[in-house]
Each structure stands twice: as C-alpha cells, then as structure tokens.
C-alpha atoms as a PDB file:
ATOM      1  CA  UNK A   1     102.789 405.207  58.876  1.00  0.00           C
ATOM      2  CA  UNK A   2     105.826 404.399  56.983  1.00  0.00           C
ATOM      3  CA  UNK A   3     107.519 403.115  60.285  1.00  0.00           C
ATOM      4  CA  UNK A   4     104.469 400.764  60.592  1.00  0.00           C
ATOM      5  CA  UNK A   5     104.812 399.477  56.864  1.00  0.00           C
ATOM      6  CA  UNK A   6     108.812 399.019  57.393  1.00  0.00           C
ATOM      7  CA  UNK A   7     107.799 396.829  60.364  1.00  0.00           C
ATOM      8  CA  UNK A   8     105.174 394.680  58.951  1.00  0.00           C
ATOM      9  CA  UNK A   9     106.907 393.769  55.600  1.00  0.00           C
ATOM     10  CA  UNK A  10     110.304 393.296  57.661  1.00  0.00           C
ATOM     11  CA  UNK A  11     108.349 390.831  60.128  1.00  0.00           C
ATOM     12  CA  UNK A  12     106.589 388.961  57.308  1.00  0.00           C
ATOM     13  CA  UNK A  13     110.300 387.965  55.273  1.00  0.00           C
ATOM     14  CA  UNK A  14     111.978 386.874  58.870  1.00  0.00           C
ATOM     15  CA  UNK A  15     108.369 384.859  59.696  1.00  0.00           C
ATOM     16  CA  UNK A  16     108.938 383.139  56.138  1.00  0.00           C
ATOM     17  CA  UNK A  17     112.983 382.857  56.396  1.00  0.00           C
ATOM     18  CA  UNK A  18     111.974 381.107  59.904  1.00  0.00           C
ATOM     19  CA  UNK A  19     109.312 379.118  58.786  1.00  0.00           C
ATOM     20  CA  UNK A  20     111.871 377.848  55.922  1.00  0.00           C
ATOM     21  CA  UNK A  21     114.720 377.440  58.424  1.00  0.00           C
ATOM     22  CA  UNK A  22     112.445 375.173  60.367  1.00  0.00           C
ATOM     23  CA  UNK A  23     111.369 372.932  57.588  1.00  0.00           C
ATOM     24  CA  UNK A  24     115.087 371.845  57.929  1.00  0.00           C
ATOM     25  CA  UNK A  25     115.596 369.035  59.750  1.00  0.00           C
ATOM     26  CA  UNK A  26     118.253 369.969  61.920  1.00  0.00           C
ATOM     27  CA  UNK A  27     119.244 367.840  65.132  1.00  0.00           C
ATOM     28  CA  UNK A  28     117.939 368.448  68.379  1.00  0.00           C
ATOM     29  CA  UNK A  29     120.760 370.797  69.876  1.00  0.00           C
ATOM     30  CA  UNK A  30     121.258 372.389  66.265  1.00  0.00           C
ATOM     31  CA  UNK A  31     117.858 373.624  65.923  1.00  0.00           C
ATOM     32  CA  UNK A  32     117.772 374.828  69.533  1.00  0.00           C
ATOM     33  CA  UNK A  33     120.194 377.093  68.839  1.00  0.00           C
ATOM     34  CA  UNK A  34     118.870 378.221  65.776  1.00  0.00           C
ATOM     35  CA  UNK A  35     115.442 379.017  67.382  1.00  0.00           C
ATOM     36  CA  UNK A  36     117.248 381.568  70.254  1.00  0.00           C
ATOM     37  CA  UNK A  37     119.132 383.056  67.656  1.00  0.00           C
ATOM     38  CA  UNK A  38     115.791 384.054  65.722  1.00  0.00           C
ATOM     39  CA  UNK A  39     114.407 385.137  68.391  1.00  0.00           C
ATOM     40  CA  UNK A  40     117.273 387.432  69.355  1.00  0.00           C
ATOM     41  CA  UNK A  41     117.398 388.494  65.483  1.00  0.00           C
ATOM     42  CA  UNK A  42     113.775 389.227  65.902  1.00  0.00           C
ATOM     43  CA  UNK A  43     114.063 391.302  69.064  1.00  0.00           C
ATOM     44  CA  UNK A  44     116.591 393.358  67.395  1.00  0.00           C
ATOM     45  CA  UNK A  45     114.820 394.437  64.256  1.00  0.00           C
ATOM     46  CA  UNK A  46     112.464 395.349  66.468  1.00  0.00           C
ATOM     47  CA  UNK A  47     114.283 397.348  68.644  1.00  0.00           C
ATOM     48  CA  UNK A  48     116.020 398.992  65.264  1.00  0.00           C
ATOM     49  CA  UNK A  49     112.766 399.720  63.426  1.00  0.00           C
ATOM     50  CA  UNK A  50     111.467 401.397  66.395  1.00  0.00           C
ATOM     51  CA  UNK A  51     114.845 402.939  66.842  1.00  0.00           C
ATOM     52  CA  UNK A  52     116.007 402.144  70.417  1.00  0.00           C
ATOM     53  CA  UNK A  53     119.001 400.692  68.722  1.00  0.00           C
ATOM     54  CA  UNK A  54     120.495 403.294  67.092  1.00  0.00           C
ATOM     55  CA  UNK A  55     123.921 400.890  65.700  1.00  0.00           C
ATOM     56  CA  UNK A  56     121.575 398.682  63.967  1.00  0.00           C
ATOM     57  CA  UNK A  57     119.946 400.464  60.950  1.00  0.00           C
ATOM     58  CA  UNK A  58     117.337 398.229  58.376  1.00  0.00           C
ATOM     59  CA  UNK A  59     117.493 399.800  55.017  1.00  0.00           C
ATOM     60  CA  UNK A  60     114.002 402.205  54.324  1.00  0.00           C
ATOM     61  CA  UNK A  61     111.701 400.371  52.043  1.00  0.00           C
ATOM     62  CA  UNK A  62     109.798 403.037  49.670  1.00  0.00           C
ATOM     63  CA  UNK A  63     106.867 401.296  48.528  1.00  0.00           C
END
C-alpha cells in the first residue's frame, strides 16, 4: 500500500512540474526536447518505484 501511495504522490509533483514546464513558452525544437525528456524522467520513476531499476532509488515518503 505504501508502494502505491509513493507512486501516486510522486506522479502528481512531476504532472504539476510538467504542467508548469509547459506553461513556458519555449521554441518549437526547445520544448520538443523537453517533452521526451519528461517522458523518459517519467518512465524511470516508474520503473524505480516499482523497483526494476534498482540504481535509481526515490526517497520513501512516510505520510
């Protein structure tokens, strides 16, 4: 259950960090990149919280 918390409060501060990021406005070719790099930062937490990727470790939040 605490995995599932971890996740949900971890996806909820990148989905406002992006949404901020994207309020920018960034060129064209700027904010492409910007946009696969979120998504790649997404796939790893992810991946970490889960814990396929065991070299990436997201601090424990103890609610």
């Amino acid at each position: 259950m605490d995995l599932i918390i971890n996740l949900i409060v971890y996806l909820i501060v990148f989905g406002l960090i992006w949404w901020l990021i994207g309020m920018l406005p960034l060129p064209s070719p700027i904010g492409l990149i910007v946009n696969v790099l979120f998504i790649v930062m997404l796939i790893m937490i992810i991946l970490s919280v889960t814990g396929i990727l065991p070299g990436i470790s997201l601090p424990r939040i103890h609610l």
